[in-house]
Structure formats: structure tokens, C-alpha cells
Protein backbone atom coordinates (compact mmCIF):
# COMPACT_ATOMS: atom_id res chain seq x y z
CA UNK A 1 38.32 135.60 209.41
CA UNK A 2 41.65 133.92 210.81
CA UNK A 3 42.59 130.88 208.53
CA UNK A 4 41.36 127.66 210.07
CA UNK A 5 44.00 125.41 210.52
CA UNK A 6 43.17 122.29 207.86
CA UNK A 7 45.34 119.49 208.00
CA UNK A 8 45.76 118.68 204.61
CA UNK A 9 49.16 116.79 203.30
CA UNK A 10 48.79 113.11 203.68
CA UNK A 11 51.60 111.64 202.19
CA UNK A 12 50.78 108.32 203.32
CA UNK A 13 48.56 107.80 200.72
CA UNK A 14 51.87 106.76 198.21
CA UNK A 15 52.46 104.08 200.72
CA UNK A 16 49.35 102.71 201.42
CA UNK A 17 49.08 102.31 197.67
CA UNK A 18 52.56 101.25 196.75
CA UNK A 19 52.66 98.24 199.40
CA UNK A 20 54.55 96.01 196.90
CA UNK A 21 56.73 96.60 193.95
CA UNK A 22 53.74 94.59 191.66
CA UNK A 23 51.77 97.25 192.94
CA UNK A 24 53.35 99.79 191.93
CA UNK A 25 54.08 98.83 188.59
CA UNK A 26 50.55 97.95 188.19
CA UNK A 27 49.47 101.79 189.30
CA UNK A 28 52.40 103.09 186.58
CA UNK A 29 50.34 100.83 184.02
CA UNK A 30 47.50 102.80 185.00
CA UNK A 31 48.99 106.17 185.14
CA UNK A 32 47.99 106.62 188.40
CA UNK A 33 51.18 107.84 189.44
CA UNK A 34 50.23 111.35 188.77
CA UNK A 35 47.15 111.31 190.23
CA UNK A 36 49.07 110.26 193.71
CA UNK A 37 51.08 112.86 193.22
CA UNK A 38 48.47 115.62 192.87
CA UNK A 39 45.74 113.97 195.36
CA UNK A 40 48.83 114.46 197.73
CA UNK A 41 49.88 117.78 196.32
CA UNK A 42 48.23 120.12 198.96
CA UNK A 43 48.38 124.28 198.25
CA UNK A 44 51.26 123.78 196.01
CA UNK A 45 48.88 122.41 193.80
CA UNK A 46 45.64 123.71 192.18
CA UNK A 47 42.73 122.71 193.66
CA UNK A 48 41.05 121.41 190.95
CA UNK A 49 44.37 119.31 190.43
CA UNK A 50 44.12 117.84 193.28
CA UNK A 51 40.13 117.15 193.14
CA UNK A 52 40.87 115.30 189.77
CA UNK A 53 43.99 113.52 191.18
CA UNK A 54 42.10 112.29 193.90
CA UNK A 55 39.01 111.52 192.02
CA UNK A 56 40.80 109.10 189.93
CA UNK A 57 42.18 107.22 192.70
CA UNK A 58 38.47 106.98 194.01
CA UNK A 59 37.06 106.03 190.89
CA UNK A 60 39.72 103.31 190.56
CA UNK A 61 38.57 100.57 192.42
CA UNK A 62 42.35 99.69 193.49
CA UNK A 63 42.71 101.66 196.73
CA UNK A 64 42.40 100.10 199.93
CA UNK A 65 40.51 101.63 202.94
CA UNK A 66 42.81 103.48 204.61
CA UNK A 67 44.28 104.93 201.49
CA UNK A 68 40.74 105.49 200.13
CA UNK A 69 39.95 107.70 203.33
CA UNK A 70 42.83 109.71 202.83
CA UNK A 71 41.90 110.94 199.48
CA UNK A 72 38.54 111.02 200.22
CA UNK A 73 40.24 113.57 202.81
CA UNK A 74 42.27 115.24 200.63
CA UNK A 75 39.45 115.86 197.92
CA UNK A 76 37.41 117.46 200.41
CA UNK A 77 40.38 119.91 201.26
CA UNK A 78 40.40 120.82 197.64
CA UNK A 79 36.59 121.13 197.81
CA UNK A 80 37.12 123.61 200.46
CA UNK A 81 39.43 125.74 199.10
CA UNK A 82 37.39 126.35 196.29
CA UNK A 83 34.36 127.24 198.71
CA UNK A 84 32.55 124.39 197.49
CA UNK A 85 31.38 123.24 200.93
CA UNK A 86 28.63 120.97 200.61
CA UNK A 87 31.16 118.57 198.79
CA UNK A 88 33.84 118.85 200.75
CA UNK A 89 31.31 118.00 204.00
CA UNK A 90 29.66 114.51 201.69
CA UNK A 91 34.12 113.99 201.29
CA UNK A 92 34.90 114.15 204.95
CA UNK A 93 31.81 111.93 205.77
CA UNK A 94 33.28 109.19 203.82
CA UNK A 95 36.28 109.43 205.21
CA UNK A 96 35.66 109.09 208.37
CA UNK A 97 32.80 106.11 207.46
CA UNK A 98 36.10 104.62 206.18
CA UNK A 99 38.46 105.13 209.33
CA UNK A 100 36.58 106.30 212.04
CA UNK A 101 39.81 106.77 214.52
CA UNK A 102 41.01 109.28 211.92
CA UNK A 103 40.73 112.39 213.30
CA UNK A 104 42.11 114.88 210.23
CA UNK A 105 38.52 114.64 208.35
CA UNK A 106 36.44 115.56 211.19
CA UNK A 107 38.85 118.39 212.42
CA UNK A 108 38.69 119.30 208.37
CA UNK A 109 34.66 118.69 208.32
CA UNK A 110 34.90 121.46 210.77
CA UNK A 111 36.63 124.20 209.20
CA UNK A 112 34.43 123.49 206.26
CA UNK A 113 30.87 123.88 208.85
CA UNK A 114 32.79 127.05 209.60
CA UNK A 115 33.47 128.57 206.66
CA UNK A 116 30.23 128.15 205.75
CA UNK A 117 28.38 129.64 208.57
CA UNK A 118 26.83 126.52 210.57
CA UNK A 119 29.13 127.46 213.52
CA UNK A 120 26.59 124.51 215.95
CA UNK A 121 27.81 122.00 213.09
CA UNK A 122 31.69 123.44 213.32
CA UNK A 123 31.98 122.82 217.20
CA UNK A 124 30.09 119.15 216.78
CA UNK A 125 32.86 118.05 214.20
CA UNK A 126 35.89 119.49 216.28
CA UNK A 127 34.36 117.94 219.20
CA UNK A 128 34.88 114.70 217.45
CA UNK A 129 38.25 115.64 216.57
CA UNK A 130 39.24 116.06 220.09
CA UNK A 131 37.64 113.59 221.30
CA UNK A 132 39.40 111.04 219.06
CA UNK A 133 42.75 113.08 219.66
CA UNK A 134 42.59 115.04 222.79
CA UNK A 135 46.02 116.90 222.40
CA UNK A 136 44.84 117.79 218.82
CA UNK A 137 46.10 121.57 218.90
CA UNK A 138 44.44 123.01 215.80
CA UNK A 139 41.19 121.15 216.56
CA UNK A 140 41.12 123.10 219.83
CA UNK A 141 41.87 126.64 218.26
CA UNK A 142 39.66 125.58 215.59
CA UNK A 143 37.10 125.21 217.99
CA UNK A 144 38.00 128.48 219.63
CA UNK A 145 37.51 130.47 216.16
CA UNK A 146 33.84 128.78 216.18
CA UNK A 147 32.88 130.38 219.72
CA UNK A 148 34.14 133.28 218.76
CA UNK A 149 31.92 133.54 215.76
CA UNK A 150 28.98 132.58 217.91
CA UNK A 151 30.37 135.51 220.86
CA UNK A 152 30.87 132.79 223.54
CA UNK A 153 34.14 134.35 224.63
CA UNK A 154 34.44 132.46 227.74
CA UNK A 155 34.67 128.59 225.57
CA UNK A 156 36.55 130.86 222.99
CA UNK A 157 39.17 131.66 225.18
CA UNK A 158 39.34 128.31 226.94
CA UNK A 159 40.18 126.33 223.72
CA UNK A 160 42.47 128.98 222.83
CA UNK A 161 44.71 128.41 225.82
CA UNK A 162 44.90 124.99 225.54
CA UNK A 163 45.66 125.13 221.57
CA UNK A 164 48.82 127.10 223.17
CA UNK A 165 49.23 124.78 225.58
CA UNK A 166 49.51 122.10 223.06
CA UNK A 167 51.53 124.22 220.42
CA UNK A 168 52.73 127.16 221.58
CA UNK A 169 53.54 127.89 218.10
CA UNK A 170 49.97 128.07 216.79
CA UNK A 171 49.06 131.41 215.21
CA UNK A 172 45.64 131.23 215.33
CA UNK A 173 45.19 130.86 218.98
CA UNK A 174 47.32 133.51 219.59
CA UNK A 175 45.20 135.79 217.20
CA UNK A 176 41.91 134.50 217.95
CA UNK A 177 42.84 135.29 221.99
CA UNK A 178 44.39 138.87 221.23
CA UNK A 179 41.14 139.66 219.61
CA UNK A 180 38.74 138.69 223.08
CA UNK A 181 41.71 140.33 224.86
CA UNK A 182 40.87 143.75 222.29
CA UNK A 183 37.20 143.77 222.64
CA UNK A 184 37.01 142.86 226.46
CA UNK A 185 39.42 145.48 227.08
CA UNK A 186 42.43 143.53 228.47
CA UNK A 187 44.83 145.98 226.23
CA UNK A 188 48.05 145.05 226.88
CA UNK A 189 47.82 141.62 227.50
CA UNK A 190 46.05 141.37 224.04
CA UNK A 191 48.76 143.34 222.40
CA UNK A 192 51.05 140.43 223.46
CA UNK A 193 49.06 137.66 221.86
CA UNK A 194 48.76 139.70 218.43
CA UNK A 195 52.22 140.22 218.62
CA UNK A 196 52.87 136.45 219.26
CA UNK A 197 50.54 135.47 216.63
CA UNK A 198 52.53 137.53 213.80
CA UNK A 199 55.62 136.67 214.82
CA UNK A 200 54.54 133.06 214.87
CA UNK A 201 53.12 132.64 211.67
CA UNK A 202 52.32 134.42 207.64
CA UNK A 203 50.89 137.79 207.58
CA UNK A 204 46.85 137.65 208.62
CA UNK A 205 44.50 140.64 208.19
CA UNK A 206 42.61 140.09 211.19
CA UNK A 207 45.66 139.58 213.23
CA UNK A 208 46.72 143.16 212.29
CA UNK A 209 42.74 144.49 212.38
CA UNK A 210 42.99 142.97 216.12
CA UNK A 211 45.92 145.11 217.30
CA UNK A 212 44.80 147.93 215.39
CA UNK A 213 41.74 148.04 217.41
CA UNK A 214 44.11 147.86 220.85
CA UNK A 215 46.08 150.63 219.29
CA UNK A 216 43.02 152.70 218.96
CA UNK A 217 41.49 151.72 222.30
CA UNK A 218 44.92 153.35 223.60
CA UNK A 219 45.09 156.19 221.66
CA UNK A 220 47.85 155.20 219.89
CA UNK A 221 46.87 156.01 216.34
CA UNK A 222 49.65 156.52 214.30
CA UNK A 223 50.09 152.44 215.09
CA UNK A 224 46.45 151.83 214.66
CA UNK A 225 46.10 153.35 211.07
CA UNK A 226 49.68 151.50 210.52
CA UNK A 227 48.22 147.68 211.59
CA UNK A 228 45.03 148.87 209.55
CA UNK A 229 46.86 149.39 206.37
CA UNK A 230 48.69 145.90 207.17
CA UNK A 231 45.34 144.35 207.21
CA UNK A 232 44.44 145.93 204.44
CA UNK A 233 47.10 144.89 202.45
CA UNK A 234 46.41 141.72 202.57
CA UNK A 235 42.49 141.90 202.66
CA UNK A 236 41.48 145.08 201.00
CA UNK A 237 37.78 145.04 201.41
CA UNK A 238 38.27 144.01 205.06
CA UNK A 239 35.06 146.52 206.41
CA UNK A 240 36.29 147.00 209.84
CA UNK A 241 40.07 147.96 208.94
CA UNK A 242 38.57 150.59 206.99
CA UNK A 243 36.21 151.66 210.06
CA UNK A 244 38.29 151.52 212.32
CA UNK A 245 41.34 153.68 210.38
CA UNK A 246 38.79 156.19 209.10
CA UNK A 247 37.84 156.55 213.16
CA UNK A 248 41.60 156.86 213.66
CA UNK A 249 42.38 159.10 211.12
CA UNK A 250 39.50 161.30 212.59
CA UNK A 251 40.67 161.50 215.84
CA UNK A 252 44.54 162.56 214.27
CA UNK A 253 42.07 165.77 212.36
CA UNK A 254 42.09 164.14 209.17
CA UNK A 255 38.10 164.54 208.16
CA UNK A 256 38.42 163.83 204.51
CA UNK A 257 40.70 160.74 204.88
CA UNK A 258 38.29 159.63 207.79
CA UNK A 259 35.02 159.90 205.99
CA UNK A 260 36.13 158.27 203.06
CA UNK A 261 37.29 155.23 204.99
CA UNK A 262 34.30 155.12 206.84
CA UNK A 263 32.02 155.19 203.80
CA UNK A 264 33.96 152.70 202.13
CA UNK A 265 33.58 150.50 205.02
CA UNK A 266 29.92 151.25 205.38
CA UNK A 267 29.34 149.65 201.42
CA UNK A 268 30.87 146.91 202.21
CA UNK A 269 29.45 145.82 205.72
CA UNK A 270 26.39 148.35 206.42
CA UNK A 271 26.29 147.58 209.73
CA UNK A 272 29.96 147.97 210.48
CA UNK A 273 29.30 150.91 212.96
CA UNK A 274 27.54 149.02 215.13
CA UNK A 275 30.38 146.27 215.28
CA UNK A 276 32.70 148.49 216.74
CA UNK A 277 29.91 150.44 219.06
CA UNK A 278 29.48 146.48 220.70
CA UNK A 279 33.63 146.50 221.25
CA UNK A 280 33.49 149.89 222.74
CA UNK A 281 34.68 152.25 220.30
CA UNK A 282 32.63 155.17 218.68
């Protein structure tokens, strides 16, 4: 899966807490100072750093509203990254109770529905986003990602225009687009986006599964089995990198190296095959 985009730093929190200079000295006498700094702390902080950093300020009874939403916010971040969905979902729900024109949490509730499968929840709670911020750009490829995983290619592709339209900088639209361009058979045009997308942002496996499937939809399979082995890099069990170079690598006469990347695949996602029949490749 492409990385959702979560918006997760929220500085603001230091200033909503530190309004006055008694204020602050009364959140040093607490030692709540460090807990600031690691509910604020984002990925360059542990995540169960930051769910204790912002679980202190909760439990502290000294933040105000605004400030209380945004580590209610940034708990449910840390929630997420450590797949614990359920809480980060009960996290964004208070925030948003809290400030209900903030639009972070429910574009954040979102990538949470979707990492956990409830794609009809996902598209409710970037609706919301949008709705509350209509030129929200990651809410909209967000969005896109979630019709894609439910195979409505049309939405998928509508969001992910406008998410490029907003920032043209965004490399999961471009991604998410190059891969409807690669199964719906609009080659070259796809081969653009994916190219966009990795020049645009860090190194994504199914970015480079995406073009690797254009590459072997042209034939060109000394690329494909190159962009598989990119992917693959970075996600090593990803099933349909390992398909789709063991298909390449038969097609260039290499049976061995072929059926061994095809099995592999096949233990991890049984029903791989079939995958690739549905995008036109056998």
C-alpha cells in the first residue's frame, strides 16, 4: 500500500500551552516540558514516546481545548503507527468533539479506517476533511487511495487529479494515478505519473511495483524485473513484485529464477495470480 499522507506535527501545541510566562514555569514545575516535546515529536520520535508524552498532557488537567485536541491528535498518530487502530480512531473522535473545524483528525481518522480495512469508514472521514477544508490536498489523495482499494477507479482517479491540482508535489497522487493508468492500460501516460511520483517523494514499493507492471505490459523486462527489485528492496514480501518479476524473468527464458519468484509470491498472497489475470497480464 502507498503511505497515506497523515498530518502529524502540531507544534502549536507548545503555544497553546505556554500562553504566559507563569504558565510556563508552572508546566517546568510539573515536568511537563518533556512531555510537550515528545507529544510534538512526530516520526523522529518513538511512538510509544510520543503516546506517553501526550498522555501526560491529557491526564493533566492543565491543557486547554484547543491544545487538548491537538494531542488528542497527535496520540492517535502514534496509535497508528503502531497499528493499534481502534485507539487511534476513540483519539481522533475526541479531537474533533474538541474542535470540530479541525480538519487534521478527521483526515488522520481516515488513514487509520484505511489501514485497517473499513475503506466505507475511510472515505466518510476524508469526506469530512474536505468538507471542512476543501483545498485539503492529502485528504483528496487520501481519498483516492480508498477508491482504489474498493476498485472504483473512476472517484479514484478524480480525487487524484485534484490532490495534483492542489499540490502538484504530492507523491501519492501521482502513484496512486500511475497505478489506474497501469491496470487500465494507459501505458505511457502512467509511466509519467510513476515517474513523477518517485521523483517527487522517498522511495515507495508500490510506486516501483506500479511501473514495473507498465514495463511488463510493454515488454520491456529488463526495466520491469529492475522496478521489481526496487520494490522489493524496500518491501521484501511485497507478493505481486515477486509475481510479476518471476512472469518477467520467464518471458527473458529464465524458468528457474521465474518459478521460484512465482512460488514465493504464491505463499505469501495465494491468490496473487489472479490479481494480475484482472490487470491483464498472464
Amino acid at each position: 500500500m502507498r503511505a497515506a499522507i497523515i498530518d502529524s506535527v502540531a507544534p502549536i501545541l507548545v503555544l497553546l500551552l505556554l500562553g504566559s510566562p507563569a504558565a510556563a514555569q508552572q508546566l517546568q514545575k510539573h515536568s511537563q516540558l518533556k512531555s510537550i516535546e515528545q507529544c510534538n515529536g512526530a516520526d523522529r520520535i518513538p511512538p510509544q514516546a510520543r503516546i506517553a508524552g501526550c498522555t501526560a498532557l491529557i491526564d493533566s488537567g492543565e491543557a486547554k481545548a484547543d491544545a487538548l485536541a491537538v494531542a488528542y491528535n497527535n496520540r492517535g498518530n502514534a496509535y497508528t503507527a503502531t497499528a493499534e487502530y481502534d485507539r487511534a480512531i476513540r483519539d481522533f473522535d475526541q479531537a474533533i468533539e474538541l474542535a470540530s473545524a479541525y480538519a487534521k483528525p478527521m483526515n488522520n481518522r481516515g488513514v487509520a479506517y484505511l489501514r485497517k480495512g473499513a475503506y466505507d469508514d475511510a472515505v466518510k472521514a476524508f469526506d469530512q476533511a474536505i468538507e471542512v477544508n476543501p483545498n485539503y490536498g492529502g485528504a483528496f489523495a487520501n481519498r483516492g487511495e480508498a477508491y482504489l482499494k474498493m476498485n472504483q477507479f473512476e472517484r479514484a482517479a478524480r480525487d487524484f487529479d485534484e490532490a495534483i491540482r492542489l499540490d502538484p508535489n504530492s507523491s501519492l497522487a501521482w502513484s496512486g494515478r500511475c497505478w489506474i493508468r497501469a491496470i487500465l492500460g494507459d501505458l505511457q501516460a502512467g509511466l509519467d505519473d510513476c515517474n513523477r511520483a518517485i521523483q517527487s517523494g522517498p522511495e515507495n514499493a508500490a510506486t516501483y511495483d506500479s511501473r514495473a507492471l507498465i514495463h511488463l505490459k510493454m515488454s520491456q523486462l529488463a526495466a520491469a524485473i529492475d522496478d521489481y527489485n526496487s520494490a522489493l528492496r524496500v518491501e521484501p514480501r511485497l507478493a505481486s513484485a515477486l509475481y510479476g518479476r518471476g512472469l518477467a524473468k520467464l518471458r527473458q527464458g529464465d524458468k528457474a529464477g521465474g518459478n521460484s519468484d512465482i512460488s514465493a509470491a504464491r505463499i505469501i498472497e495465494a491468490k496473487v495470480a489472479d490479481d494480475f489475470a484482472r490487470h491483464g497480464v498472464q
